[in-house]
N, C-alpha and C. Protein backbone atom coordinates (compact mmCIF):
# COMPACT_ATOMS: atom_id res chain seq x y z
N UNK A 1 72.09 111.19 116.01
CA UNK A 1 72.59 110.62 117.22
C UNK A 1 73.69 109.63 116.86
N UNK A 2 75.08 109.50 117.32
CA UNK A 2 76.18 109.02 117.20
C UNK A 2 75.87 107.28 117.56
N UNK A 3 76.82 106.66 117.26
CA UNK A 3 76.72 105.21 117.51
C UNK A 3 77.16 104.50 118.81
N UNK A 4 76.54 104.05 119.31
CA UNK A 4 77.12 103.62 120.88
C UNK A 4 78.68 103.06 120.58
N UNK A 5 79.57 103.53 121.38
CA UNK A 5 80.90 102.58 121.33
C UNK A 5 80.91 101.24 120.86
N UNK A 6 80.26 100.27 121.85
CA UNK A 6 80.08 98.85 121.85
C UNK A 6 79.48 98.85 120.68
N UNK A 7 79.53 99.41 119.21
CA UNK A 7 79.10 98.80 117.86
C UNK A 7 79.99 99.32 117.07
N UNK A 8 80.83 99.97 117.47
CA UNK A 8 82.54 99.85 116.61
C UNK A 8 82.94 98.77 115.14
N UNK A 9 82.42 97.81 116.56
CA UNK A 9 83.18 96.42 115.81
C UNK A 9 83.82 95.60 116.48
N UNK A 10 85.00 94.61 116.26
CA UNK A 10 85.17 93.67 116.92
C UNK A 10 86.47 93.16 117.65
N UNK A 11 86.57 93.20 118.50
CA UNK A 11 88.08 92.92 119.06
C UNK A 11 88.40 91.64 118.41
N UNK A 12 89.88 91.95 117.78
CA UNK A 12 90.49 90.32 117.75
C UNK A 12 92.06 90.57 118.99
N UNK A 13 92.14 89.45 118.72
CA UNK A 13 93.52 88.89 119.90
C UNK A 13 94.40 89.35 118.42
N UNK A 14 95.72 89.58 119.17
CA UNK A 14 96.68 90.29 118.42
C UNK A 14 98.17 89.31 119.45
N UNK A 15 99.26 89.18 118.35
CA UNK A 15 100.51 88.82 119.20
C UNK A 15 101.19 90.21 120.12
N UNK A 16 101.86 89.94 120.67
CA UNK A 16 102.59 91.05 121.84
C UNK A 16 103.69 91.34 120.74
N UNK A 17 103.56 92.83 120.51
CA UNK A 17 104.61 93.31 119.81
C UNK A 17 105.19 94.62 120.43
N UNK A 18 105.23 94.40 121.96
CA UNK A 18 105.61 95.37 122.93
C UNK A 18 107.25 95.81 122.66
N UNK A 19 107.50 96.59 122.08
CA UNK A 19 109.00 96.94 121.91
C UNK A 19 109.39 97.26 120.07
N UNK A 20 108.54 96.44 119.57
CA UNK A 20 108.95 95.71 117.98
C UNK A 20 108.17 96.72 116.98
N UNK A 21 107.15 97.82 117.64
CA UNK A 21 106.15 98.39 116.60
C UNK A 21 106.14 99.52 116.93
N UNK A 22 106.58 100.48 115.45
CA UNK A 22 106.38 101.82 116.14
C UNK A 22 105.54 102.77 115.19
N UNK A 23 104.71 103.60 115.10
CA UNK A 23 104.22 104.36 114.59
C UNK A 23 104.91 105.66 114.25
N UNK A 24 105.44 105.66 113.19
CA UNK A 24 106.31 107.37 113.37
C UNK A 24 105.98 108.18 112.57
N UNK A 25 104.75 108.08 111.57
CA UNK A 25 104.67 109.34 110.67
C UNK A 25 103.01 109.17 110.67
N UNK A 26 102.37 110.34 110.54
CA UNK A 26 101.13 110.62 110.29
C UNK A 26 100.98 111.34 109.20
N UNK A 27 99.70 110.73 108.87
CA UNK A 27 99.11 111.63 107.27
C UNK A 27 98.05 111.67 106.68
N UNK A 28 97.10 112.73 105.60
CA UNK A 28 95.63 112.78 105.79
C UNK A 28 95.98 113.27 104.44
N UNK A 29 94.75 112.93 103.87
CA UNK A 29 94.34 113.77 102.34
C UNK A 29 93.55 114.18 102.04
N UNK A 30 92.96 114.64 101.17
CA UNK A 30 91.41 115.09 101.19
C UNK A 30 91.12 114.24 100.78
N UNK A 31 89.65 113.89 101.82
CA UNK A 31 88.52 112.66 101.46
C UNK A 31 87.35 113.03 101.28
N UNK A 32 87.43 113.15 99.57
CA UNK A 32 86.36 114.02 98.74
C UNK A 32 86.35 113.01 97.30
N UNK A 33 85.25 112.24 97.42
CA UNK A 33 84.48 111.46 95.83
C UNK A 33 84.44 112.24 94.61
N UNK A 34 84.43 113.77 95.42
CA UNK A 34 83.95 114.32 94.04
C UNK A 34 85.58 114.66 93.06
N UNK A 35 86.57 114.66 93.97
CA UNK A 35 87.96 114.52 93.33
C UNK A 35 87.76 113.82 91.57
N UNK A 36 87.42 112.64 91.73
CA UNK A 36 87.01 111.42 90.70
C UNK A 36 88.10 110.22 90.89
N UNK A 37 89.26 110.64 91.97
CA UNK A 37 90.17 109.96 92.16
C UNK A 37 89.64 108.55 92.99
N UNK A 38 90.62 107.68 92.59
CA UNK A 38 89.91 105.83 93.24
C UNK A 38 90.15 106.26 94.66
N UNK A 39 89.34 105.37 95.34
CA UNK A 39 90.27 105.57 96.92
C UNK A 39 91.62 105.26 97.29
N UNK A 40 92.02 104.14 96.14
CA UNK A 40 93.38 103.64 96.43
C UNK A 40 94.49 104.93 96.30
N UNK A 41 94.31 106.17 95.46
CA UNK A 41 94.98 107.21 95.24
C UNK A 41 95.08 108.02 96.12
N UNK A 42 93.62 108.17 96.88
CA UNK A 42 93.52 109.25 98.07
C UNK A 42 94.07 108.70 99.52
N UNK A 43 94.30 107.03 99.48
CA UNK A 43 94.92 106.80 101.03
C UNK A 43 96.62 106.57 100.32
N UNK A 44 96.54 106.43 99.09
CA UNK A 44 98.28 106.82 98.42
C UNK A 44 98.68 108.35 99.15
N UNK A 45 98.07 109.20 98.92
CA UNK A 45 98.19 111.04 99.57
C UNK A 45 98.69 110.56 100.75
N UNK A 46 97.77 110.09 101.84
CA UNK A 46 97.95 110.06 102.59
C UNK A 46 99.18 109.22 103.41
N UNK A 47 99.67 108.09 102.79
CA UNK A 47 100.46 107.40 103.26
C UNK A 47 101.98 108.22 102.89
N UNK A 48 101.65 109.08 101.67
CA UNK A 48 103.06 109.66 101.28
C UNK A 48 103.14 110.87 102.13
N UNK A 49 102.15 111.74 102.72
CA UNK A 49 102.28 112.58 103.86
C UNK A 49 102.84 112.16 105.13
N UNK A 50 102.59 110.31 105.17
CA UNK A 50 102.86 109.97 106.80
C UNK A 50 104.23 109.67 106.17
N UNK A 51 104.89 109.40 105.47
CA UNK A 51 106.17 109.00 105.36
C UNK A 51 107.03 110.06 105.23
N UNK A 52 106.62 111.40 104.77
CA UNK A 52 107.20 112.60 104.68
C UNK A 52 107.55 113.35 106.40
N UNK A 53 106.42 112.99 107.00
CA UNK A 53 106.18 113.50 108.36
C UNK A 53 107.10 112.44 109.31
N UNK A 54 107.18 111.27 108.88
CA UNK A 54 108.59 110.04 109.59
C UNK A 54 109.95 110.88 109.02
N UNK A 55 110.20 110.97 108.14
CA UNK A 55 111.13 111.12 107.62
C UNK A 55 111.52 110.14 106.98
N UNK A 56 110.74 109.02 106.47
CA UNK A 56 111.27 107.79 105.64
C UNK A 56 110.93 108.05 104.43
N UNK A 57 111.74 106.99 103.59
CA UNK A 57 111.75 107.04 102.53
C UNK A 57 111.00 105.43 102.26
N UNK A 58 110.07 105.27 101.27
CA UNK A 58 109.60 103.79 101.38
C UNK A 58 110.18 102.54 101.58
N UNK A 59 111.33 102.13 100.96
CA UNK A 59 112.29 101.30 101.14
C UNK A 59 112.24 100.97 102.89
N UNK A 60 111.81 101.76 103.54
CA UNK A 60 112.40 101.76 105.22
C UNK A 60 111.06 101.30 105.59
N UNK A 61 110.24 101.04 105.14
CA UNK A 61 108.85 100.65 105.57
C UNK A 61 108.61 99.10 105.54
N UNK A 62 108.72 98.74 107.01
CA UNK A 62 108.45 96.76 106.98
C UNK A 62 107.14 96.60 107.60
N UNK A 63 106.05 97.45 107.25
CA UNK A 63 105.20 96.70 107.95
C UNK A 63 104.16 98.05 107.94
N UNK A 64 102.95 97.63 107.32
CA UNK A 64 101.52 98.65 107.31
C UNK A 64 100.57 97.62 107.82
N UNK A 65 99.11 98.68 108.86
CA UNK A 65 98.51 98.48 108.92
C UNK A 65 96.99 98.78 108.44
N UNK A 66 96.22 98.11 108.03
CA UNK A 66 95.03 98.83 107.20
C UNK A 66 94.30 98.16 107.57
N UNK A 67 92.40 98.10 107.52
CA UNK A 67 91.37 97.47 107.47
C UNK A 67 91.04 96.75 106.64
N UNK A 68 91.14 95.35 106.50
CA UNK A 68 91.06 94.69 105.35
C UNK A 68 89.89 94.17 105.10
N UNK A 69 88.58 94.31 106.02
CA UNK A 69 87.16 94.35 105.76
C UNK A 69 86.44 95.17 104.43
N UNK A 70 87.36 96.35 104.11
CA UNK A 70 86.53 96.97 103.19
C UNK A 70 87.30 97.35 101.96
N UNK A 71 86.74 97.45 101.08
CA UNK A 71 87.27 97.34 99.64
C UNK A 71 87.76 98.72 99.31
N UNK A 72 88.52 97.98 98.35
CA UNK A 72 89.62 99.12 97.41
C UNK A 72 90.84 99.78 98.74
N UNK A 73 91.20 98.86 99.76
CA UNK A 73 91.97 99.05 100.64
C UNK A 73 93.63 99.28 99.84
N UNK A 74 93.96 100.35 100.99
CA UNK A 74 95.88 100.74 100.38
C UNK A 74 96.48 99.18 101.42
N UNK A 75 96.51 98.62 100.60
CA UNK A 75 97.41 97.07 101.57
C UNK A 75 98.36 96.90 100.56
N UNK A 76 99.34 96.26 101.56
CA UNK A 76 100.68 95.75 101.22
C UNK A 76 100.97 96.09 99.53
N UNK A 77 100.37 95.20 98.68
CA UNK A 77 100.44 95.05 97.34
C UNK A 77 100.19 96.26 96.69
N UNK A 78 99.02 97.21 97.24
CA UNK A 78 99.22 98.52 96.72
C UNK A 78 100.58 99.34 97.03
N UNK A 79 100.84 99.59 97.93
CA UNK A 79 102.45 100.03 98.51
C UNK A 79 103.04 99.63 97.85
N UNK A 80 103.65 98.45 97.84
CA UNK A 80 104.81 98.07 96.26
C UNK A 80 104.55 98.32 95.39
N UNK A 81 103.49 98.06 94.74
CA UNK A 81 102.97 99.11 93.29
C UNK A 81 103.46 100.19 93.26
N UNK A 82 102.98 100.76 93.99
CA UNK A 82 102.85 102.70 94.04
C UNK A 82 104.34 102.83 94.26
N UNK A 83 105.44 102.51 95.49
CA UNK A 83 106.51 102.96 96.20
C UNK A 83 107.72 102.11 95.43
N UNK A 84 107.64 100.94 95.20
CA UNK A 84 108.99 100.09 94.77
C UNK A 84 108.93 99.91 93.65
């Protein structure tokens, strides 16, 4: 039996970035442990599929969003590693 909505998790307040934020590339990898690959490699797949599917090249990227509750997250510092 699935999880009621209302245990998602938690709303926070966010600034108004009505105009300023855009989402333009999507991307997925296989999310399989048994790979042996870290997770940081398998949401790497994936971020280089969403940038392939924008049409950007990393350099053009000011701004990711990720969950920073849970570990071995692709954030900021991984991106410059991996891309610059």
């Amino acid at each position: 039996m699935g999880r009621a909505p209302e245990s998602w998790g938690v709303a926070s307040p966010l600034e108004d970035v009505s105009g300023e934020v855009a989402i333009v590339g999507v991307g997925e990898s296989e999310h399989t442990r048994a790979s042996g690959r870290p997770t940081v490699e398998i949401a790497a797949a994936a971020v280089e599929a969403a940038l392939a599917d924008a049409g950007l090249e990393p350099e053009e990227v000011d701004g990711l969003l990720f969950s920073g509750g849970l570990p071995e997250q692709f954030d900021a510092a991984a991106f410059h590693a991996r891309f610059r």
